[in-house]
C-alpha atoms as a PDB file:
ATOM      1  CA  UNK A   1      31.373  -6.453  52.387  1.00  0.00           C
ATOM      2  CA  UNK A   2      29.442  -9.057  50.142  1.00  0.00           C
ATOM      3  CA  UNK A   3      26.600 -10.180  52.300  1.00  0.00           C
ATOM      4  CA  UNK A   4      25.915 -14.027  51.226  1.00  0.00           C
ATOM      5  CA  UNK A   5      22.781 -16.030  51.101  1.00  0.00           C
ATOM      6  CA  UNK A   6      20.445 -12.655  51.933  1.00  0.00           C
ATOM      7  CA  UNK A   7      17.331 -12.814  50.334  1.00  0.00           C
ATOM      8  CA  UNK A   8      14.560 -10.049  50.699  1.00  0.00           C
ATOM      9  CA  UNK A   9      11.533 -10.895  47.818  1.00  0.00           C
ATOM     10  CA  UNK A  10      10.405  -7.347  47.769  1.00  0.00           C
ATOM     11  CA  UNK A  11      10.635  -4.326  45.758  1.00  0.00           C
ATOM     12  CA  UNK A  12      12.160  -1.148  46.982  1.00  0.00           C
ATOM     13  CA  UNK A  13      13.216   2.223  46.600  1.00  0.00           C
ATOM     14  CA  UNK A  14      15.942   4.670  48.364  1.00  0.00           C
ATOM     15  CA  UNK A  15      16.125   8.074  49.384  1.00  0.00           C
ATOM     16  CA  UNK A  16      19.685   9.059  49.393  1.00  0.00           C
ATOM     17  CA  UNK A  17      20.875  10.687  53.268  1.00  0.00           C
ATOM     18  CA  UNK A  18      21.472  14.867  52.451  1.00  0.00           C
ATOM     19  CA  UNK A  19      24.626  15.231  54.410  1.00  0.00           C
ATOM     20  CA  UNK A  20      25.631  11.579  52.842  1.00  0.00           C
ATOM     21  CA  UNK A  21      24.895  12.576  49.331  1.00  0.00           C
ATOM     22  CA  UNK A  22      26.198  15.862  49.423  1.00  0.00           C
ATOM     23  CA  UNK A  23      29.087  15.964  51.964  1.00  0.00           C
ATOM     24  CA  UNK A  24      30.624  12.548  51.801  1.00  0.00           C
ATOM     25  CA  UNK A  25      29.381  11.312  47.875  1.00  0.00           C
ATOM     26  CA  UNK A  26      27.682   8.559  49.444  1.00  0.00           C
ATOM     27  CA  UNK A  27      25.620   7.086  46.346  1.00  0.00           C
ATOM     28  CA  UNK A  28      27.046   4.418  45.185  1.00  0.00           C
ATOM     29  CA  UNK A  29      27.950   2.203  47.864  1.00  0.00           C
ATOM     30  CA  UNK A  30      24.266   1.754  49.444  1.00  0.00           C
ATOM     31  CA  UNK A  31      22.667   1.099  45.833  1.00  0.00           C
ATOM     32  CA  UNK A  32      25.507  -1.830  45.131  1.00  0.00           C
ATOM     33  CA  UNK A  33      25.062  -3.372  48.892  1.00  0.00           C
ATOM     34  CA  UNK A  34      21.154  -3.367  48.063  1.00  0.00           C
ATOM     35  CA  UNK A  35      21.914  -4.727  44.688  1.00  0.00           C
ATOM     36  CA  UNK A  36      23.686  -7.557  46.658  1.00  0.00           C
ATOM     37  CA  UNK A  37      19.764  -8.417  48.254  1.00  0.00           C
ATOM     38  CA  UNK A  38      18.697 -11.795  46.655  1.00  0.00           C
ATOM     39  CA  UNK A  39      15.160 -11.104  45.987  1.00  0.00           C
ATOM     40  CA  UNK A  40      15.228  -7.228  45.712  1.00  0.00           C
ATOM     41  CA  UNK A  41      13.985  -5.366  43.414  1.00  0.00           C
ATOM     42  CA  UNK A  42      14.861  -1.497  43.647  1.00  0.00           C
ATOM     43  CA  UNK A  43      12.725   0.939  41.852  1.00  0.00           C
ATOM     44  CA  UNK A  44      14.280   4.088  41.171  1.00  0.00           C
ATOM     45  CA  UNK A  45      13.018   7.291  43.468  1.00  0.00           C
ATOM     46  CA  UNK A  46      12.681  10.375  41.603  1.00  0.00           C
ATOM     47  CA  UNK A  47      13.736  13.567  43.061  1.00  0.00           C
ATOM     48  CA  UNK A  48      16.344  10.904  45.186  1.00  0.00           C
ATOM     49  CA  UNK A  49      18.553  13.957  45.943  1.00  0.00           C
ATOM     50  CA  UNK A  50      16.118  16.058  47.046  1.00  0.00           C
ATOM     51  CA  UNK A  51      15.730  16.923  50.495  1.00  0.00           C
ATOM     52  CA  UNK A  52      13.089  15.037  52.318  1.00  0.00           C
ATOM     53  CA  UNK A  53      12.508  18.220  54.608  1.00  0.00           C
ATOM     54  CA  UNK A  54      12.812  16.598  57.674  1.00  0.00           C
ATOM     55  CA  UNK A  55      16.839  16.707  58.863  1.00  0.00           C
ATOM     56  CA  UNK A  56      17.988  18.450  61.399  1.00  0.00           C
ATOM     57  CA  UNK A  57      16.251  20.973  63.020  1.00  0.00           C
ATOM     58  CA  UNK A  58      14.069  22.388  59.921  1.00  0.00           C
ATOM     59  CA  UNK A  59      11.309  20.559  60.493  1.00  0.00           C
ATOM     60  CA  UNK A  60      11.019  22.487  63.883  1.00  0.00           C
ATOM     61  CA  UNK A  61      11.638  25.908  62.635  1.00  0.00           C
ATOM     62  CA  UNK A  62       9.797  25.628  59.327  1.00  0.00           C
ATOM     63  CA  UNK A  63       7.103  23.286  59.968  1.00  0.00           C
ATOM     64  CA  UNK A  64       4.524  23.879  57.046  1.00  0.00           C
ATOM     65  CA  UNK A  65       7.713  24.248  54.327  1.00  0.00           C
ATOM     66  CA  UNK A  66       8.838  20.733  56.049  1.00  0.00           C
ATOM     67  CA  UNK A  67       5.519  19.341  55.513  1.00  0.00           C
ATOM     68  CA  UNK A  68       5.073  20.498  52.021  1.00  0.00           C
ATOM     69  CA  UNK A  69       8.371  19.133  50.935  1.00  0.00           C
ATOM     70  CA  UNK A  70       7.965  15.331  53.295  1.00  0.00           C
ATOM     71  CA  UNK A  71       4.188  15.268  51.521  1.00  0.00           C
ATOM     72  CA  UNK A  72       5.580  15.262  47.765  1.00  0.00           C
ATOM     73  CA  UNK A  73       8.681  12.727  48.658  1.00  0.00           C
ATOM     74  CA  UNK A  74       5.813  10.668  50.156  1.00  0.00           C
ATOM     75  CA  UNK A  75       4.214  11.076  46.713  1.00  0.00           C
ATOM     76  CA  UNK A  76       6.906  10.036  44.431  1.00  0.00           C
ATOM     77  CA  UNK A  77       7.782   7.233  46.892  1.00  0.00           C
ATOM     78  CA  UNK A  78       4.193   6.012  46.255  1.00  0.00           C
ATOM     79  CA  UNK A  79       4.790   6.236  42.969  1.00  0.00           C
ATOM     80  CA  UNK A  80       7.720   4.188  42.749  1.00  0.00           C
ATOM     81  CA  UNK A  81       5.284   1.361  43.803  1.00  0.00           C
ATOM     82  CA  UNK A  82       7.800  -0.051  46.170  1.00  0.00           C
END
């Protein structure tokens, strides 16, 4: 899928899925469809594959470990500027 005449002027960054990453080596594909975004400019997210602490039910059952962790992805999502 090639999606023509999209344009986005913005800048952007991309936190890769857990179970998408790690299960099905989903990386690639998202990355080259955004790439395909007239306009877009992706900044790169450090810590990408790390878990954003809030999947599943572990944000229930662990709240302040789930907060920690979403409060620094927050952080270096800031930092990409996007």
């Amino acid at each position: 899928y090639k999606p023509t005449g999209v344009t986005f002027p913005a800048t952007a960054t991309y936190h890769d899925s857990c179970s998408g990453l790690r299960e099905l080596g989903v990386f690639v594909q998202p990355r080259a469809l955004l790439g395909e975004v007239d306009g877009l400019t992706m900044k790169p997210l450090e810590g990408n594959d790390v878990c954003c602490g809030f999947g599943g039910t572990f944000c229930v059952k662990y709240p302040a470990i789930s907060n920690a962790v979403v409060s620094e992805k927050a952080a270096a999502i800031e930092r990409t500027g996007a």
